[in-house]
C-alpha atoms as a PDB file:
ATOM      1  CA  UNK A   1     -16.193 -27.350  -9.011  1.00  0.00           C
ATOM      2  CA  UNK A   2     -14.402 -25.574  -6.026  1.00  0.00           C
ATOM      3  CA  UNK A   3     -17.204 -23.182  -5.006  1.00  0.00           C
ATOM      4  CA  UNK A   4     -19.176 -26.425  -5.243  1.00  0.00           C
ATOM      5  CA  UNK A   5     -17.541 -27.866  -2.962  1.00  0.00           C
ATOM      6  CA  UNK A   6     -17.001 -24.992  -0.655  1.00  0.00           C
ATOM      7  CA  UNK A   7     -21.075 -24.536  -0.782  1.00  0.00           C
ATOM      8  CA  UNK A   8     -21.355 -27.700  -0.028  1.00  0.00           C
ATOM      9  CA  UNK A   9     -19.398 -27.783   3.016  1.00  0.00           C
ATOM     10  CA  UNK A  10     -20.682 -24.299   4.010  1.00  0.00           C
ATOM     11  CA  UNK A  11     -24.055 -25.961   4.392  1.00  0.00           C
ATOM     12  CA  UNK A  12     -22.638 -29.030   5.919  1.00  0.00           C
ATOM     13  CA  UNK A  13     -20.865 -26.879   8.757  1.00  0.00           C
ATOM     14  CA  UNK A  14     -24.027 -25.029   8.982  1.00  0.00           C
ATOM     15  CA  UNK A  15     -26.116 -27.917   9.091  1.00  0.00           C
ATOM     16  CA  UNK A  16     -24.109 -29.341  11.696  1.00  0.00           C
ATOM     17  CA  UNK A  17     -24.205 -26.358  14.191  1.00  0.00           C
ATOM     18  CA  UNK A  18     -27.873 -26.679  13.907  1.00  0.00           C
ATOM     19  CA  UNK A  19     -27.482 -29.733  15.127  1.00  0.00           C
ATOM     20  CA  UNK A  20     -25.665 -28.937  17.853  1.00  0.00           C
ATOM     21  CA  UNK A  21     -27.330 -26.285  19.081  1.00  0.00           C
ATOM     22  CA  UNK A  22     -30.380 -28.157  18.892  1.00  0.00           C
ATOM     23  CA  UNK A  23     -29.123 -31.010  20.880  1.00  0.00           C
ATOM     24  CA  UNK A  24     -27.551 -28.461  24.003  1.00  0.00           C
ATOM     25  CA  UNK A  25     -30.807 -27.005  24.871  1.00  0.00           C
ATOM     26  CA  UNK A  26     -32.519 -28.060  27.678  1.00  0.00           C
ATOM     27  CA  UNK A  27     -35.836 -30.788  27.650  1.00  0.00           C
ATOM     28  CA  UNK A  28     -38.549 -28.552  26.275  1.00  0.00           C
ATOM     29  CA  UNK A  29     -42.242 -29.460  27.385  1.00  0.00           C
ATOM     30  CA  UNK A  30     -44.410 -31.178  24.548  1.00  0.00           C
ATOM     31  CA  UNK A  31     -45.928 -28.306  23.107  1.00  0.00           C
ATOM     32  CA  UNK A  32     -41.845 -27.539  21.413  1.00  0.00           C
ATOM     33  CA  UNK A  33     -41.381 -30.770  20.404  1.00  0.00           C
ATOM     34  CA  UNK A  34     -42.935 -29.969  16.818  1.00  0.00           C
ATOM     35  CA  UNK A  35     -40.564 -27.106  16.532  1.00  0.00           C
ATOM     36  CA  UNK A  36     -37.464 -29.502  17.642  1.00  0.00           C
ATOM     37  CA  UNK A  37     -38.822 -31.889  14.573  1.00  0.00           C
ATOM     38  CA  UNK A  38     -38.940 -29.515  12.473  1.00  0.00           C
ATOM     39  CA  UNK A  39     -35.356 -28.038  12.931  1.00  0.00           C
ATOM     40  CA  UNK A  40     -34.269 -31.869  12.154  1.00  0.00           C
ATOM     41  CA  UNK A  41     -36.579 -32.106   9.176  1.00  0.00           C
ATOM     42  CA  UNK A  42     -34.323 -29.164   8.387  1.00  0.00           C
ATOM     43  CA  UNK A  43     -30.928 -30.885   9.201  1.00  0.00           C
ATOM     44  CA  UNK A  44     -32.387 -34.279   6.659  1.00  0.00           C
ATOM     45  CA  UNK A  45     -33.534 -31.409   4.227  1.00  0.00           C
ATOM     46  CA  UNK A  46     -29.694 -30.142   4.487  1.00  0.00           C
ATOM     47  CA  UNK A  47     -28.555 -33.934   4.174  1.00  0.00           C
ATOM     48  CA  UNK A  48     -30.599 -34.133   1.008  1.00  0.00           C
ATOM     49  CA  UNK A  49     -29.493 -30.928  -0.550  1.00  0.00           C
ATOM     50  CA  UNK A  50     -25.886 -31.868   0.151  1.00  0.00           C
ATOM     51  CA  UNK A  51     -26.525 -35.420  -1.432  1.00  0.00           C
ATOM     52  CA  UNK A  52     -28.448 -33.510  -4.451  1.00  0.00           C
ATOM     53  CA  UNK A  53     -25.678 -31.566  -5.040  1.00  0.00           C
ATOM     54  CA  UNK A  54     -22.921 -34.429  -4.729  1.00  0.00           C
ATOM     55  CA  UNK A  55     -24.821 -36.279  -6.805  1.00  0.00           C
ATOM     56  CA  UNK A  56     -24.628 -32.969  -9.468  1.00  0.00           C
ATOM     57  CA  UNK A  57     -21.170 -32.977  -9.233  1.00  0.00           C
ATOM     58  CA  UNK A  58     -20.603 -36.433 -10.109  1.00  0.00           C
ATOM     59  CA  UNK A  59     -22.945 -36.523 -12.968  1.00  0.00           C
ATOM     60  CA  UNK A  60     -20.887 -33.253 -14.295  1.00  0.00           C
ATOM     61  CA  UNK A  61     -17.776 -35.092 -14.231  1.00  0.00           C
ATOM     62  CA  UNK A  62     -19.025 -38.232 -15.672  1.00  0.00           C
ATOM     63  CA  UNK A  63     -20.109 -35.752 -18.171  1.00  0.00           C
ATOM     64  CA  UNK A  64     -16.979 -34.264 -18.690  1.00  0.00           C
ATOM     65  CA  UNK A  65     -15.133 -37.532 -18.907  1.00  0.00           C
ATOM     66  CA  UNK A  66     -17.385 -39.100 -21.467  1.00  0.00           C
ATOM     67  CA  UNK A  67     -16.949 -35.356 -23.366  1.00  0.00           C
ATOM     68  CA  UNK A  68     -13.418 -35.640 -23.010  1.00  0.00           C
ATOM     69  CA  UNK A  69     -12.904 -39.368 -24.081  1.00  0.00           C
ATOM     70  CA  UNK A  70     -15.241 -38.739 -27.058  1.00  0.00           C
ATOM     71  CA  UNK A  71     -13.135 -35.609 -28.073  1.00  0.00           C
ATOM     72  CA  UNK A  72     -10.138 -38.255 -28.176  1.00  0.00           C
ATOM     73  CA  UNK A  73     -12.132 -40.647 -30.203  1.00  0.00           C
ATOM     74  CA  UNK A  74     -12.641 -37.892 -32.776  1.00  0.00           C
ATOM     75  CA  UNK A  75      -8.937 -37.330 -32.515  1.00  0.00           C
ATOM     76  CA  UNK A  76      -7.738 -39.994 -33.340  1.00  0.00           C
ATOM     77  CA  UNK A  77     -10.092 -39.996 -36.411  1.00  0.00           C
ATOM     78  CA  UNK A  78      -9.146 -36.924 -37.418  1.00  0.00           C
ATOM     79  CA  UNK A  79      -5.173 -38.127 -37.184  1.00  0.00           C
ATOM     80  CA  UNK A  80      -5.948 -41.411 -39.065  1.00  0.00           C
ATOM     81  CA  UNK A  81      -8.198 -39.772 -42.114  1.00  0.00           C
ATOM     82  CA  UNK A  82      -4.806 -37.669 -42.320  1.00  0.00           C
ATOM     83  CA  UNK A  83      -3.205 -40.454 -42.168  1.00  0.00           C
ATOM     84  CA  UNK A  84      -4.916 -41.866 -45.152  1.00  0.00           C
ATOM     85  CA  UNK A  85      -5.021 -38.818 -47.224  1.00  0.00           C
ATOM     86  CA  UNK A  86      -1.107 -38.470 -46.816  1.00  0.00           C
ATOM     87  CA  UNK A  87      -0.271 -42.438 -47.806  1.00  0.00           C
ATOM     88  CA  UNK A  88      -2.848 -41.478 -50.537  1.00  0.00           C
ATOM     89  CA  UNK A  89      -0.794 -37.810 -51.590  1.00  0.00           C
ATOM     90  CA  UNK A  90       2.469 -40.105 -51.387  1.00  0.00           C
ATOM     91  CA  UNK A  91       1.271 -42.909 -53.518  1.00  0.00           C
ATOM     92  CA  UNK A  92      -0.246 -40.367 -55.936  1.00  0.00           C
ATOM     93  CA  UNK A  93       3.362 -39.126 -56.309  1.00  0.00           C
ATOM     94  CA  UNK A  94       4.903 -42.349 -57.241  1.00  0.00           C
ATOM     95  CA  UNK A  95       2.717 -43.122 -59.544  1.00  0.00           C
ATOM     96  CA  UNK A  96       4.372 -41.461 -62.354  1.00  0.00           C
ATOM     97  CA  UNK A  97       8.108 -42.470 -61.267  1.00  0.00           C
ATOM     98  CA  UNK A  98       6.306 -46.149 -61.479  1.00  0.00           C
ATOM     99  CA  UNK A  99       5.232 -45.965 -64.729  1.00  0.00           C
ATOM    100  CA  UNK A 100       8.295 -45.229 -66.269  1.00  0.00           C
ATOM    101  CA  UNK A 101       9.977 -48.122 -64.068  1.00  0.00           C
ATOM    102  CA  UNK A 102       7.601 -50.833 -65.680  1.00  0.00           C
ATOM    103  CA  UNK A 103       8.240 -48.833 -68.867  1.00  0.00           C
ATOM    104  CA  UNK A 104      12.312 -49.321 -69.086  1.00  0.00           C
ATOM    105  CA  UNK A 105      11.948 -53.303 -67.099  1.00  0.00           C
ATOM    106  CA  UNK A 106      12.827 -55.959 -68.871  1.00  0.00           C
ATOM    107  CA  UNK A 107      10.079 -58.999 -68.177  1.00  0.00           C
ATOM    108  CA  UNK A 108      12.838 -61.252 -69.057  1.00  0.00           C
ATOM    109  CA  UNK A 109      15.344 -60.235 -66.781  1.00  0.00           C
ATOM    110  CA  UNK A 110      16.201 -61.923 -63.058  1.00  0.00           C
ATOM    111  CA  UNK A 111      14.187 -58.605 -62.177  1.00  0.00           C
ATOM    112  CA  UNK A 112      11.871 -58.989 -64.463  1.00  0.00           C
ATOM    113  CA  UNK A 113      10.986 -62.145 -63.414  1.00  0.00           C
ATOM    114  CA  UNK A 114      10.922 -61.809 -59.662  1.00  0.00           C
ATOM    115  CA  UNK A 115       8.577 -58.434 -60.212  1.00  0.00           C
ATOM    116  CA  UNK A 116       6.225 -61.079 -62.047  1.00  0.00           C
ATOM    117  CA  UNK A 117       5.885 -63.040 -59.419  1.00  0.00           C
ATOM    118  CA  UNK A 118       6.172 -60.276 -56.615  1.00  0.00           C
ATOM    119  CA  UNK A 119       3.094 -58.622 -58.901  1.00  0.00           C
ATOM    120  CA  UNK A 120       0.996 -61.592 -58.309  1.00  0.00           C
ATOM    121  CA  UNK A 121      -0.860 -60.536 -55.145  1.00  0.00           C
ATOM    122  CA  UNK A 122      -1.736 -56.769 -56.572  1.00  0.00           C
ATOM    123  CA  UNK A 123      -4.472 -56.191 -58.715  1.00  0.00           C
ATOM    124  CA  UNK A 124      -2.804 -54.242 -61.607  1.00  0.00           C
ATOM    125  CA  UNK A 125       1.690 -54.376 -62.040  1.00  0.00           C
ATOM    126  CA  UNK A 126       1.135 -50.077 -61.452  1.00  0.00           C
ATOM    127  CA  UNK A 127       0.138 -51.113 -57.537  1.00  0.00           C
ATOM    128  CA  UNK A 128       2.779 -53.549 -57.580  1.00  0.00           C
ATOM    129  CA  UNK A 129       5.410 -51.304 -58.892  1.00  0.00           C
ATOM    130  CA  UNK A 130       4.059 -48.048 -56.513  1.00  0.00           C
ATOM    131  CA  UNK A 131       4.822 -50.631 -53.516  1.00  0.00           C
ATOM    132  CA  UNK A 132       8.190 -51.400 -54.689  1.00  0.00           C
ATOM    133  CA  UNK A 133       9.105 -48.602 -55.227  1.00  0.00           C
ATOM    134  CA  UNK A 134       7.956 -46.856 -51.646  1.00  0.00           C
ATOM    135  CA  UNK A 135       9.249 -49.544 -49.576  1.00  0.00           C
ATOM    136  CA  UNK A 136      12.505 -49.077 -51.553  1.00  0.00           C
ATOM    137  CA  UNK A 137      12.226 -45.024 -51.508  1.00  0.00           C
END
């Protein structure tokens, strides 16, 4: 992106002395005049090239940014599928530690009782009891 820019102001600064020198010289008779035109034909060709090549630069770092923001969208994917696949791994491992909790509770106890009710919104008592126990854990 530097030696962009430095091109580009290389040909600006050249562009400009072209100008310049162009403008300094004396009145020329008619018959010049073409070649005058031309030179600043040359100067608007410059102006164009410059403006081409601005207009390259921002288009590569619109690029870049949508590269870059789409690289952080994957990401965070990426972080919450691990995400997932660990809360998966842990409630995988309390599954077994949960079935032998149901196994030894007593549905008549206070305990018993409240992890009835508490069961209520899960669809099995094994859900139920993996949540208990992790948020207890």
């Amino acid at each position: 992106m530097d030696n962009l820019l430095s091109e580009v102001q290389a040909d600006f600064a050249e562009a400009e002395t072209k100008t310049e020198h162009i403008s300094y010289q004396p009145t020329v008779p008619q018959t010049n005049l073409n070649s005058i035109q031309f030179v600043n034909s040359t100067t608007t060709k410059s102006d164009v090239v410059i403006d081409n090549l601005l207009a390259d630069v921002q288009s590569d770092l619109a690029a870049k940014d949508a590269a870059e923001e789409l690289r952080k969208q994957e990401e965070l994917i990426q972080e919450k599928i691990r995400q997932e696949k660990l809360k998966a791994k842990q409630r995988q491992a309390l599954e077994k530690p949960a079935k032998k909790w149901l196994a030894k509770l007593d549905p008549l106890s206070s305990e018993g009782l409240w992890f009835e009710k508490f069961a209520e919104s899960y669809p099995d008592k094994l859900a139920a009891a993996i949540d208990y126990l992790q948020t207890n854990s």
